[in-house]
Protein backbone atom coordinates (compact mmCIF):
# COMPACT_ATOMS: atom_id res chain seq x y z
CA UNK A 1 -39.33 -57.15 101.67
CA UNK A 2 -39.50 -60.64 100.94
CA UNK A 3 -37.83 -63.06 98.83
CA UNK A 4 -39.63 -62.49 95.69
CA UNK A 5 -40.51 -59.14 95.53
CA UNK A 6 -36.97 -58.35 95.79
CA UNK A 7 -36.07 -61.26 93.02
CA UNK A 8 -38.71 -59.13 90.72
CA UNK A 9 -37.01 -55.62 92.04
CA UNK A 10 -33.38 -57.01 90.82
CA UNK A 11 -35.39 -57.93 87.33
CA UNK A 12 -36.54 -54.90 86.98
CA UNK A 13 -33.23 -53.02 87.54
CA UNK A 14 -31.47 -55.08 85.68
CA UNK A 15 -33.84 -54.64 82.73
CA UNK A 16 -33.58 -50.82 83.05
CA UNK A 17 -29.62 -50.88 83.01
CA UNK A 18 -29.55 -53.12 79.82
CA UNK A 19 -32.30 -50.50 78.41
CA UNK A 20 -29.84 -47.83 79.13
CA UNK A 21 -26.96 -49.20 78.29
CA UNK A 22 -28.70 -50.48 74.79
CA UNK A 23 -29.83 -46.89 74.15
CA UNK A 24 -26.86 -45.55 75.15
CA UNK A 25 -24.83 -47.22 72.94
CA UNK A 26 -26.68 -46.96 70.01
CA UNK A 27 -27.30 -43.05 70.53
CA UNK A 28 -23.51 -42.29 71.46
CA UNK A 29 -21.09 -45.08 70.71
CA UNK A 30 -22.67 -46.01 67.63
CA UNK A 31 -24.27 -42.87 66.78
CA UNK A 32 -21.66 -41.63 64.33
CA UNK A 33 -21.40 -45.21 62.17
CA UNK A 34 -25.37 -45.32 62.00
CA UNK A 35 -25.78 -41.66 61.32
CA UNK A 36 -23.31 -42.01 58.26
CA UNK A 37 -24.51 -45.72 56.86
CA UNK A 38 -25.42 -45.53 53.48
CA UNK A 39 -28.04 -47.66 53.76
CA UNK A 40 -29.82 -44.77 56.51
CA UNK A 41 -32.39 -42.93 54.19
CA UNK A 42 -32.36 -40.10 56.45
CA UNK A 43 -28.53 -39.80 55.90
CA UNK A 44 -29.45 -39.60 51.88
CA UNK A 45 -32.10 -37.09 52.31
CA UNK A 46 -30.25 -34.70 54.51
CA UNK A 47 -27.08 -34.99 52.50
CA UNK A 48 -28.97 -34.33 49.23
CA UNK A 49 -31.50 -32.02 50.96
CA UNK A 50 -28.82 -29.43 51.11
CA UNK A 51 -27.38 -26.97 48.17
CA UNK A 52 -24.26 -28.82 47.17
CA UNK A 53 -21.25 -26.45 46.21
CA UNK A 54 -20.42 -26.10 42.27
CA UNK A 55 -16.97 -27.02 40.92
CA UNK A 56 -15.51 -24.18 39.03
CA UNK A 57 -13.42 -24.70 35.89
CA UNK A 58 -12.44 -21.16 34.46
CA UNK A 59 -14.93 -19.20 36.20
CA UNK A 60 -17.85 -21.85 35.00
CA UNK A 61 -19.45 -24.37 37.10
CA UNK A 62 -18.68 -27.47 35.59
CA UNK A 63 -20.61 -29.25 38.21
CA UNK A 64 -23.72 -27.82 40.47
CA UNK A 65 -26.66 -28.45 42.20
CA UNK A 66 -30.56 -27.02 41.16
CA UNK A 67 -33.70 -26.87 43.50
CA UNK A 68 -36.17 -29.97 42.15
CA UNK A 69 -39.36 -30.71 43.59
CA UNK A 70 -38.93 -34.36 45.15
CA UNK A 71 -37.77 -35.78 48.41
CA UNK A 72 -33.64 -34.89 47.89
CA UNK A 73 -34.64 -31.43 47.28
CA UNK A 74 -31.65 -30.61 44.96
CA UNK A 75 -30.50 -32.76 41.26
CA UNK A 76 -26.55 -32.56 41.27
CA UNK A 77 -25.65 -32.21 37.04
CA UNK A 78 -22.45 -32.13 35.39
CA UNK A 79 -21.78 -29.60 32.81
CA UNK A 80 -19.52 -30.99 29.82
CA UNK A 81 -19.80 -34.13 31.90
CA UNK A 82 -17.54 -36.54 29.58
CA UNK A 83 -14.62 -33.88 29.11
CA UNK A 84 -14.18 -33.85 33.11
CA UNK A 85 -15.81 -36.78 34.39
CA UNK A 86 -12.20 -38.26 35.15
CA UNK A 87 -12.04 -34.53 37.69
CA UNK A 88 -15.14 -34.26 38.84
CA UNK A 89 -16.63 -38.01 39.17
CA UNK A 90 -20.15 -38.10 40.15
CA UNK A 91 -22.76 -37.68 43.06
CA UNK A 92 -25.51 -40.36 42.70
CA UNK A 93 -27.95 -41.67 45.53
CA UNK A 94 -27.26 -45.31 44.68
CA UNK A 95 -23.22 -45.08 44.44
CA UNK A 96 -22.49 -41.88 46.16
CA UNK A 97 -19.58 -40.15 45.25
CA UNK A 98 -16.42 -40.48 43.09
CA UNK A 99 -13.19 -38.87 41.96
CA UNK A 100 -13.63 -34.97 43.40
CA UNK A 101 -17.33 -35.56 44.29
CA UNK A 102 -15.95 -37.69 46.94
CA UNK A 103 -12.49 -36.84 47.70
CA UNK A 104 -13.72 -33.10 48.36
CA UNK A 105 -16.97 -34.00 49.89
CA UNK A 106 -17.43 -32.63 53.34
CA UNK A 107 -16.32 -29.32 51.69
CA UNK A 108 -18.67 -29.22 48.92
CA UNK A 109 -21.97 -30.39 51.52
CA UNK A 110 -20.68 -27.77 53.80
CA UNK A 111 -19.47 -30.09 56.67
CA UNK A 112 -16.10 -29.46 56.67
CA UNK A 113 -13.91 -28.55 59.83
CA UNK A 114 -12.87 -25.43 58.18
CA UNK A 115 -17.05 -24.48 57.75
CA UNK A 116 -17.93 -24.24 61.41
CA UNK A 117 -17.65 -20.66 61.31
CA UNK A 118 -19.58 -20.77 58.40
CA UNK A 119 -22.12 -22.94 59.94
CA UNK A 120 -22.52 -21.55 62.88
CA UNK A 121 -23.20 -17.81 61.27
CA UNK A 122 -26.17 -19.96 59.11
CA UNK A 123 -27.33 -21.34 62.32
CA UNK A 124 -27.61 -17.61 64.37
CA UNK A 125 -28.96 -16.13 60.94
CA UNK A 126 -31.09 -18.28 59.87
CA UNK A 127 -29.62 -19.03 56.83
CA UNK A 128 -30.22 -22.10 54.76
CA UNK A 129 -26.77 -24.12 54.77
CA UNK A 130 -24.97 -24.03 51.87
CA UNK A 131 -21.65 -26.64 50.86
CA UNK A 132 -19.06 -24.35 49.54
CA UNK A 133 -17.16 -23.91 45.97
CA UNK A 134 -14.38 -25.54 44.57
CA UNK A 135 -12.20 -23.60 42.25
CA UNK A 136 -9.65 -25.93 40.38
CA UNK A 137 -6.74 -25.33 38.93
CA UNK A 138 -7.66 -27.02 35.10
CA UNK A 139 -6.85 -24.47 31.95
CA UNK A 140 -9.88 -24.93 29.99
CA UNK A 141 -8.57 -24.38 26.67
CA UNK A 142 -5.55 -27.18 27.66
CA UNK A 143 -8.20 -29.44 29.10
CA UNK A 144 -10.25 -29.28 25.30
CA UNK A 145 -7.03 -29.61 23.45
CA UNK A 146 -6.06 -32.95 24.92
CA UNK A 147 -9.54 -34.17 24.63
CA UNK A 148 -9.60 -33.23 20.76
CA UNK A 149 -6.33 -34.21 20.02
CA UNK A 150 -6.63 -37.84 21.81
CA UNK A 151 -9.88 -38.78 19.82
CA UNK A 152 -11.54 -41.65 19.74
CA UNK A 153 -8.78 -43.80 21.57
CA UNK A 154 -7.63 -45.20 24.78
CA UNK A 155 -5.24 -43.47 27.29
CA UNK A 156 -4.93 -40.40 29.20
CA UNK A 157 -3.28 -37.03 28.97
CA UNK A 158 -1.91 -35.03 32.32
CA UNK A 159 -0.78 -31.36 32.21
CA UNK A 160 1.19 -29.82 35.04
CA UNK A 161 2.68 -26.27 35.71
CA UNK A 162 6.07 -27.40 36.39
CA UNK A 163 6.91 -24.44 38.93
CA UNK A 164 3.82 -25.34 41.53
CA UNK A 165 2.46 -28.22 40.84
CA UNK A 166 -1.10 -27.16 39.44
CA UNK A 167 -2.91 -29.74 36.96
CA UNK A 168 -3.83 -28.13 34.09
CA UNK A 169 -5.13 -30.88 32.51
CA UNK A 170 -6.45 -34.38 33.25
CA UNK A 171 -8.42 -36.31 30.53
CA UNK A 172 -9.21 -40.17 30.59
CA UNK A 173 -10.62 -42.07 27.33
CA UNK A 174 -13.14 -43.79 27.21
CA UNK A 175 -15.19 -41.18 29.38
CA UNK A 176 -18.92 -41.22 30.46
CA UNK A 177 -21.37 -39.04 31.52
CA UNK A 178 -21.90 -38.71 35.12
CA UNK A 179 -25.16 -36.92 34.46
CA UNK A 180 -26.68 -40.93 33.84
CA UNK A 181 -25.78 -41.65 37.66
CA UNK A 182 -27.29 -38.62 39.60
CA UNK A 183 -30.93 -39.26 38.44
CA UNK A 184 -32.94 -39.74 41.80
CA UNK A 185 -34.70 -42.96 40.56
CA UNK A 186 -32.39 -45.04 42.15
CA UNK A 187 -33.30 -48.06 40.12
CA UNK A 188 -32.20 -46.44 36.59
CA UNK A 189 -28.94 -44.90 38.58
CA UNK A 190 -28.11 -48.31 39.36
CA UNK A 191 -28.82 -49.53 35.52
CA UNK A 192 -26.78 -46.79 34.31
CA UNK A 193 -24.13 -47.99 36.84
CA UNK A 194 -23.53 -51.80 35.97
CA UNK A 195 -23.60 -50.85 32.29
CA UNK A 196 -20.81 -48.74 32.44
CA UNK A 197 -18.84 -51.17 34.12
CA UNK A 198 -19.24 -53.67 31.61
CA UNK A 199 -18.40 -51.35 28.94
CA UNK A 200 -15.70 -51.86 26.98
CA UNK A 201 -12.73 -49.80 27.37
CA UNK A 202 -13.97 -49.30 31.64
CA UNK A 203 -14.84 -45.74 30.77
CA UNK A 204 -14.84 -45.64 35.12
CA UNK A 205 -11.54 -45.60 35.56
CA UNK A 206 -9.57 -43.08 35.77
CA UNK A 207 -6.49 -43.68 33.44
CA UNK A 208 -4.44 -40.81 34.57
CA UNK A 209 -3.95 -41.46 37.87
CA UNK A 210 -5.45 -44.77 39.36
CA UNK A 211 -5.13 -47.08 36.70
CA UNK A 212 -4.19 -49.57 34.97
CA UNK A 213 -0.79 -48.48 35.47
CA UNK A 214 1.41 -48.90 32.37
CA UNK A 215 5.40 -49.77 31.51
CA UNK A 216 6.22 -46.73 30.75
CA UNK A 217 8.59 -47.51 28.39
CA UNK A 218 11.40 -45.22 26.78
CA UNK A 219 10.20 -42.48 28.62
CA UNK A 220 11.75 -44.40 31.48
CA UNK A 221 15.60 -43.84 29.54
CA UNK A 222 14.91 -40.16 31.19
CA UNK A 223 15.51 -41.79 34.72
CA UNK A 224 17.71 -43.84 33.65
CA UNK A 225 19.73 -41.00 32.20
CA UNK A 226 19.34 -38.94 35.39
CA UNK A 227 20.58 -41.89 37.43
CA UNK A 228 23.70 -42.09 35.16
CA UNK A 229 24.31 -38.37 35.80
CA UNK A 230 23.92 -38.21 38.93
CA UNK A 231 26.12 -41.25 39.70
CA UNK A 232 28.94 -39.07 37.88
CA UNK A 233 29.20 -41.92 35.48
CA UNK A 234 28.49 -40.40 32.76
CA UNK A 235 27.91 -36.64 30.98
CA UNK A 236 25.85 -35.78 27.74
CA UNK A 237 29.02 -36.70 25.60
CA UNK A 238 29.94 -40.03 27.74
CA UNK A 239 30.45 -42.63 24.87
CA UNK A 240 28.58 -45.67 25.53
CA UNK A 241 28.31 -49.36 24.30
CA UNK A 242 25.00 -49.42 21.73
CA UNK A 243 25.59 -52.93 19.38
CA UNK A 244 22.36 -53.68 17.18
CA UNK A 245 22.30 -56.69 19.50
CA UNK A 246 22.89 -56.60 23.08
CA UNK A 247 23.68 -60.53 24.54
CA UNK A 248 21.85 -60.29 28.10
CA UNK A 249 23.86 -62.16 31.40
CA UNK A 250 22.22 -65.33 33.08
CA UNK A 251 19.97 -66.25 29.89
CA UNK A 252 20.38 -66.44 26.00
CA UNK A 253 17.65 -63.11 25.84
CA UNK A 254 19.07 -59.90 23.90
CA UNK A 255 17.82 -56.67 23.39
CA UNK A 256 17.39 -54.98 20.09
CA UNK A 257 16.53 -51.37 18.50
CA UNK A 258 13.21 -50.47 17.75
CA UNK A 259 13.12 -51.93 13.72
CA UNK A 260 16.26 -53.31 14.11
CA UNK A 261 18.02 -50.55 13.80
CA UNK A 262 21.62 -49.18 14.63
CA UNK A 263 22.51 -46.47 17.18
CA UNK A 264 25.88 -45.02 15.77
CA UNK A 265 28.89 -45.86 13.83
CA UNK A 266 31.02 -49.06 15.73
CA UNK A 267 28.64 -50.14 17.91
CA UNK A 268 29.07 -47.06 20.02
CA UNK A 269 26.91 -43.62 20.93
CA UNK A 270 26.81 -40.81 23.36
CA UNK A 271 24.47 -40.40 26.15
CA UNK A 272 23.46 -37.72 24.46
CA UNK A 273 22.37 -39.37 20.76
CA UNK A 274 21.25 -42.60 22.76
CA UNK A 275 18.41 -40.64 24.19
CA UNK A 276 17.77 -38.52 21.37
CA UNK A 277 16.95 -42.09 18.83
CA UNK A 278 16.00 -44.07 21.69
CA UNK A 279 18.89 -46.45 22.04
CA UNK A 280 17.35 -49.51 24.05
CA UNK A 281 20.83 -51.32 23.79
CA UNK A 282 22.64 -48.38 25.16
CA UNK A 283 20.29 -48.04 27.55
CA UNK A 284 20.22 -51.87 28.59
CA UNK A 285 23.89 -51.68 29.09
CA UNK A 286 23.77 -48.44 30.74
CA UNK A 287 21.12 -50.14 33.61
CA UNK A 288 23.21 -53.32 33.77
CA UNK A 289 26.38 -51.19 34.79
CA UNK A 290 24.04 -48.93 37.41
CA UNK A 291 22.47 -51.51 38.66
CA UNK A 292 18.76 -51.82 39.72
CA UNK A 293 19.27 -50.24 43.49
CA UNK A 294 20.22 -47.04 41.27
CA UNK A 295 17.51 -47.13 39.18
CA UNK A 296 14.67 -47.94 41.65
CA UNK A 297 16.27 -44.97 43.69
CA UNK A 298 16.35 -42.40 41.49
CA UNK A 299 12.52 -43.58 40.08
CA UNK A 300 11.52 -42.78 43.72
CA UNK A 301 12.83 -39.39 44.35
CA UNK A 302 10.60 -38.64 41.12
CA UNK A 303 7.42 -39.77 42.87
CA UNK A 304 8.20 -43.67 41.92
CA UNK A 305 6.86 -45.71 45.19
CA UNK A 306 4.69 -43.01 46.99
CA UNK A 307 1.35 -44.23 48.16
CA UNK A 308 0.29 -41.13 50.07
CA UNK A 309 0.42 -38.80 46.92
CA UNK A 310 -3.52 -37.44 46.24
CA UNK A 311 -4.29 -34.76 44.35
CA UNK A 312 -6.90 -34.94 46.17
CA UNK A 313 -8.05 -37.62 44.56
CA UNK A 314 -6.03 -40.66 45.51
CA UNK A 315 -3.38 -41.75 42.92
CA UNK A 316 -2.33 -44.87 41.93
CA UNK A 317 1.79 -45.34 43.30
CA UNK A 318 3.98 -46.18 40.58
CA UNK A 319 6.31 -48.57 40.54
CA UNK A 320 9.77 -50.15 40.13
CA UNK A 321 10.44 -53.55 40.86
CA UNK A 322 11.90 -54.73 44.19
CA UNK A 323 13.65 -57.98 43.10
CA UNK A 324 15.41 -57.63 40.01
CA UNK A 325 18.27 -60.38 38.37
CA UNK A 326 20.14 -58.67 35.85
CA UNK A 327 18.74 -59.21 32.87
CA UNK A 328 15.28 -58.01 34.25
CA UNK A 329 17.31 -54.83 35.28
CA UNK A 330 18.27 -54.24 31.37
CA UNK A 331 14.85 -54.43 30.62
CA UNK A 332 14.06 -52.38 33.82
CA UNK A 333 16.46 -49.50 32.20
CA UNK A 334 13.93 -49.40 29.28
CA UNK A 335 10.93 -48.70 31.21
CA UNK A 336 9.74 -52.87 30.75
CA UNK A 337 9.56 -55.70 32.75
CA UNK A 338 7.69 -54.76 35.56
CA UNK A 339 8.20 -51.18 35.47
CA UNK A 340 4.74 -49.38 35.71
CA UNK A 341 3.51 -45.86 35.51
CA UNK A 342 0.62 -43.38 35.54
CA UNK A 343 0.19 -40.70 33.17
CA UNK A 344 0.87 -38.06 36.35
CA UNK A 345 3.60 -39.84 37.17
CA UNK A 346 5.51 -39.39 33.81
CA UNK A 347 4.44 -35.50 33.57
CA UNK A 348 6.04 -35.33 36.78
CA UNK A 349 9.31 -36.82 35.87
CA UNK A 350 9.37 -33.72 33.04
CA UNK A 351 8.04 -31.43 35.44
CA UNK A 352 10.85 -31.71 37.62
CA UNK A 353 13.02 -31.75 35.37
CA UNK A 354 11.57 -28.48 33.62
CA UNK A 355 12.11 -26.70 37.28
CA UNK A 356 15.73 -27.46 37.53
CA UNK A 357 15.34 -30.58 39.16
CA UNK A 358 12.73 -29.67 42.05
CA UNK A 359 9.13 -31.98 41.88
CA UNK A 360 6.80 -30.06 42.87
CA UNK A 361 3.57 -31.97 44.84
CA UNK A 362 0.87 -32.47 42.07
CA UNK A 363 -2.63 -30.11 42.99
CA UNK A 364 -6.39 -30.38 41.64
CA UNK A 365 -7.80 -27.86 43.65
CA UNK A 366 -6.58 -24.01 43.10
CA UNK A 367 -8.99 -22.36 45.98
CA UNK A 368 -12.00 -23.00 48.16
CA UNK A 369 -15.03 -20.40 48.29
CA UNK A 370 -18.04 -20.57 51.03
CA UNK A 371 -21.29 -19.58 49.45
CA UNK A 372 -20.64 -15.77 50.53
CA UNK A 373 -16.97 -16.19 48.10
CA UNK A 374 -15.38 -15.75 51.58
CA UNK A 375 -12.16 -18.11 50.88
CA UNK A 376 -11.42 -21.04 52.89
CA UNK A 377 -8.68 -22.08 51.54
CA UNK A 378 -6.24 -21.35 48.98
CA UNK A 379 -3.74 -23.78 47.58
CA UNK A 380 -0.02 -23.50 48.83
CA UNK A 381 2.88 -25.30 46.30
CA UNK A 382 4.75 -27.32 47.92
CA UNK A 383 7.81 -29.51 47.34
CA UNK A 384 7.80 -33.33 47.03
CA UNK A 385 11.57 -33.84 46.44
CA UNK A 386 14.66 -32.88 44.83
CA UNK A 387 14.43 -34.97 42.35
CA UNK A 388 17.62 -34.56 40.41
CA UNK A 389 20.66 -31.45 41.11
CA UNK A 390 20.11 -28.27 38.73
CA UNK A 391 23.19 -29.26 36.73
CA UNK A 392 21.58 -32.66 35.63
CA UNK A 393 18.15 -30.79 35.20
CA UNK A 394 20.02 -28.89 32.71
CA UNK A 395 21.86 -31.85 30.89
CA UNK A 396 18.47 -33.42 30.47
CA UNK A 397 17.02 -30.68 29.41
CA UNK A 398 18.88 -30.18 26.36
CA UNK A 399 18.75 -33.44 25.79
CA UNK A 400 15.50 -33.75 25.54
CA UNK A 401 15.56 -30.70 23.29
CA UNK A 402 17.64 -32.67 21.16
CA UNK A 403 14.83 -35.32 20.74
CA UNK A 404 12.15 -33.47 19.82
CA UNK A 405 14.65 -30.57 16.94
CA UNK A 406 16.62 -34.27 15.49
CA UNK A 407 14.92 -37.33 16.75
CA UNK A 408 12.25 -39.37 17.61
CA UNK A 409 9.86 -36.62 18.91
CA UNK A 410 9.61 -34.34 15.60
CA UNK A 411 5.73 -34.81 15.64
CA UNK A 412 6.03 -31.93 18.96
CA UNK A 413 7.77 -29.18 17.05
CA UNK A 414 6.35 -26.02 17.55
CA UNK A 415 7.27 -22.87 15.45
CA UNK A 416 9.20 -20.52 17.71
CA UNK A 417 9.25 -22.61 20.63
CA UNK A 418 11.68 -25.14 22.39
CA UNK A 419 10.04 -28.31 23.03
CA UNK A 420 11.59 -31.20 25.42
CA UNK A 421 10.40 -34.14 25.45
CA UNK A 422 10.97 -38.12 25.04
CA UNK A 423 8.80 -40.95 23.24
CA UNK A 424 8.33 -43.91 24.62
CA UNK A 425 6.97 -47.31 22.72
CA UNK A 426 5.84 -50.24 25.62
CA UNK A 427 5.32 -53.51 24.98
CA UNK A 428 2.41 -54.72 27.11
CA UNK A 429 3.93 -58.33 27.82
CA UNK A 430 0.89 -59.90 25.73
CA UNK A 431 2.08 -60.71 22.00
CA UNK A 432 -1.23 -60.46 21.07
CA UNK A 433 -1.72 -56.77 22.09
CA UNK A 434 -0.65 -53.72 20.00
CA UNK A 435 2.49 -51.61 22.29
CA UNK A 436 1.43 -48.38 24.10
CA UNK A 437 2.80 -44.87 22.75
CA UNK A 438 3.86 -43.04 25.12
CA UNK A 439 4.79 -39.21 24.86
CA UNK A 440 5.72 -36.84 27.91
CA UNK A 441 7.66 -33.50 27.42
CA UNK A 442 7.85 -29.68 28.46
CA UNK A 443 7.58 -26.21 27.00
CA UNK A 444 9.05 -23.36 26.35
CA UNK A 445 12.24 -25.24 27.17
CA UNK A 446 14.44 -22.27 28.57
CA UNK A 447 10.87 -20.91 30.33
CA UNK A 448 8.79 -23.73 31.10
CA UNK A 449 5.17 -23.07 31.40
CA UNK A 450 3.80 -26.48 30.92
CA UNK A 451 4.82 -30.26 31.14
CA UNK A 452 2.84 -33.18 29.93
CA UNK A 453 2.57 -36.79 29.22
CA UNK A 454 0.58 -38.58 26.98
CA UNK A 455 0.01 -42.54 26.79
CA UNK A 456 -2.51 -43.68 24.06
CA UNK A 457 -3.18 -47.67 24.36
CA UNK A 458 -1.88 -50.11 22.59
CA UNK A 459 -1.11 -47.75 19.43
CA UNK A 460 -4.89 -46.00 19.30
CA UNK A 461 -5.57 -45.87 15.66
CA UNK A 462 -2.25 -47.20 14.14
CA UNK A 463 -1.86 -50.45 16.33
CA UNK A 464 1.15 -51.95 15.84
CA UNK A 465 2.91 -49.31 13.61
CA UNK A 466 2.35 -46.84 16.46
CA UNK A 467 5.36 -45.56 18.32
CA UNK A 468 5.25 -42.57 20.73
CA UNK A 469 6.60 -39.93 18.24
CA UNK A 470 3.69 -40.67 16.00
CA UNK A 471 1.00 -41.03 18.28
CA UNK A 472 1.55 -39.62 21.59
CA UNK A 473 3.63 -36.26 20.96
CA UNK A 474 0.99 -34.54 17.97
CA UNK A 475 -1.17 -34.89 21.09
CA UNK A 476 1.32 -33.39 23.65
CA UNK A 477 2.21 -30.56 21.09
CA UNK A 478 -1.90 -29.82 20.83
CA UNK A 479 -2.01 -29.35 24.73
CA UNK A 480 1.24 -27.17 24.86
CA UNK A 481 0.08 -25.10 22.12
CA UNK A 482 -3.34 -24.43 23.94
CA UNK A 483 -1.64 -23.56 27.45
CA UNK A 484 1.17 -21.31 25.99
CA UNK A 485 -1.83 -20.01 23.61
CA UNK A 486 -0.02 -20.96 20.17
């Protein structure tokens, strides 16, 4: 062979490697990335081209998928979408998914690892593949009651079941309806889209659990208690140092009572009283003598810190500070400064403390059904920590019981049932701004059945008269009355 012809042979190989190697890579390596791009039309049509599972609330599909006569095949639509948009989220072309929609997807379009026997029985049969069912573990009749009862203002109510875990409620105000998203003319989807994120109030977010987070404030005083209990520094009847006016160390700050007002006779009070009118002197001293290593680790064995927790949808950690001087740790002990909290978060401080001192892990999703109702899964409780011994469970407990029979959270009495629970009044840090009420508690108090928590921004209705015993508890008494079915 001569010189060129085997030049023009080496070309040609050459060229045939790099073709193989280019399709290779693109039908292998890359196969996966391209195949799920949401820019790949084909990706859209198959995923919508198949019958998407329903969501179940109470035996009702709260979110499903119909047979329509277009390209996607199926129109995903949201049953009482407002009341549970903050569950479900929404499926749209243009956005994709949200909230559950997302966060359970490969489940509800059937392409979850626990399917394959599923799928491959469709694929020998026949059968049209099917996403499966998600049955959650929302009480319907709590889920209405906190919507009702929080109105027409801003915040969030969370339910738990204090003994597993289960969320039996989850409302976020301003809501939307996901319904506007799913429509398959992508254009209008889209218009829906970037008008509810200028809306006021960011009806998208989901207040409960992702954010904003909030200062949590008095309700805080219930770690803060539990950290002084457990430390063996104090008991219910521990007298402690409550002024009117408590001088702060390092700066010319002090810290007063809500209105001014006293705590007991002598500048003095008992753990006990201190939580029951909401002290914040007592409490400020009561942090300052802890110390802010206490404080941040007792906040994290109730869930304070933890950036894995999903329920499944991801969750927002809450937080206490990492540097702290020592006035900032008074304010700390108050549930201020920079303190911040998520609805779910507080419910699970009274959870735990409802279920003598064991925090149970937070769950959305009660079971999982393939189209034949074969079950896939089923939820298991588990444990996140130990938050607090059974003995201090207890102490706080009646405590708390104390609040809500002859203090700050009369507005949750219930006629022939034991409420617990503890108000909480933030300041936001902007003088401008209106404090959030804040209201988290649990029910029946020597049974629980139910904790909740309840923070309605910057004072809803009554602005700056609010405080969490007017606002927030009527609420949290609504939701325990519809779970215990008062």
């Amino acid at each position: 062979m001569n010189t060129p012809l085997r030049r023009l042979a080496t070309v040609v190989v050459a060229m045939f490697v790099v073709l193989m190697g280019g399709a290779t890579w693109v039908q292998f390596v890359q196969a996966d990335a391209l195949n799920n791009d949401g820019r790949n039309v084909r990706t859209l049509y198959r995923e919508f081209g198949r019958a998407r599972g329903p969501i179940v609330v109470g035996g009702e599909a709260i979110a499903s998928s119909a047979p329509v006569d277009d390209a996607f095949k199926y129109q995903r639509s949201y049953a009482n979408g407002e009341l549970y948009a903050p569950v479900t989220g929404f499926y749209s072309i243009v956005h994709r998914g949200t909230m559950l929609e997302q966060a359970e997807n490969d489940v509800l379009n059937g392409q979850a690892d626990s399917l394959f026997l599923s799928r491959l029985q469709d694929l020998i049969t026949g059968k049209q593949p099917q996403g499966s069912s998600i049955e959650l573990t929302i009480n319907p009749a709590a889920q209405q009651a906190a919507w009702d009862a929080l109105g027409d203002q801003r915040g969030a109510v969370v339910a738990l079941d204090p003994t597993t875990g289960a969320i039996l409620a989850l409302v976020s105000k301003p809501s939307y309806d996901p319904n506007q998203l799913t429509t398959h003319d992508s254009a209008a989807a889209n218009a829906a889209y970037q008008a509810l994120l200028g809306a006021e109030g960011d009806p998208l977010e989901n207040k409960a659990l992702q954010g904003p987070t909030y200062p949590p404030g008095s309700t805080f005083k219930l770690i803060t208690a539990a950290a002084a209990l457990e430390s063996g520094r104090a008991t219910p009847e521990s007298v402690l140092t409550a002024p009117d006016e408590l001088p702060l160390p390092q700066t010319s700050a002090t810290v007063k009572n809500y209105g001014g007002s006293s705590c007991g006779s002598g500048g003095q009070t008992t753990l006990a009283d201190a939580l029951r009118v909401s002290c914040n002197t007592a409490f400020a001293q009561l942090g300052l003598e802890l110390g802010a290593d206490a404080l941040r680790e007792q906040s994290e064995r109730f869930g304070f810190g933890n950036d894995e927790l999903s329920v499944p949808i991801r969750v927002e950690p809450s937080e206490f500070p990492d540097e702290v001087n020592a006035p900032n740790t008074a304010f700390s002990a108050l549930g201020q400064y920079s303190v911040r909290a998520t609805p779910l978060q507080m419910a699970m401080v009274s959870a735990a403390i409802a279920n003598e001192g064991e925090l149970m892990t937070p769950y959305l999703v009660q079971t999982v059904r393939t189209a034949d109702l074969d079950v896939v899964r089923e939820a298991d409780p588990r444990r996140l920590s130990q938050a607090v011994s059974p003995t201090t469970a207890a102490a706080l407990r009646d405590m708390m019981v104390g609040v809500v029979q002859n203090g700050s959270g009369k507005a949750a009495q219930i006629s022939g049932v034991q409420v617990a629970g503890k108000t909480g009044t933030a300041q936001t840090g902007r003088e401008e701004e209106s404090p959030h009420a804040w209201f988290t508690a649990f029910a029946p108090a020597d049974a629980p059945r139910v904790a909740v928590a309840v923070v309605v921004e910057n004072g809803g209705a009554v602005g700056n008269e609010a405080t969490g015993g007017k606002v927030a508890a009527p609420v949290a008494k609504a939701v325990i009355e519809a779970v215990l079915g008062q």
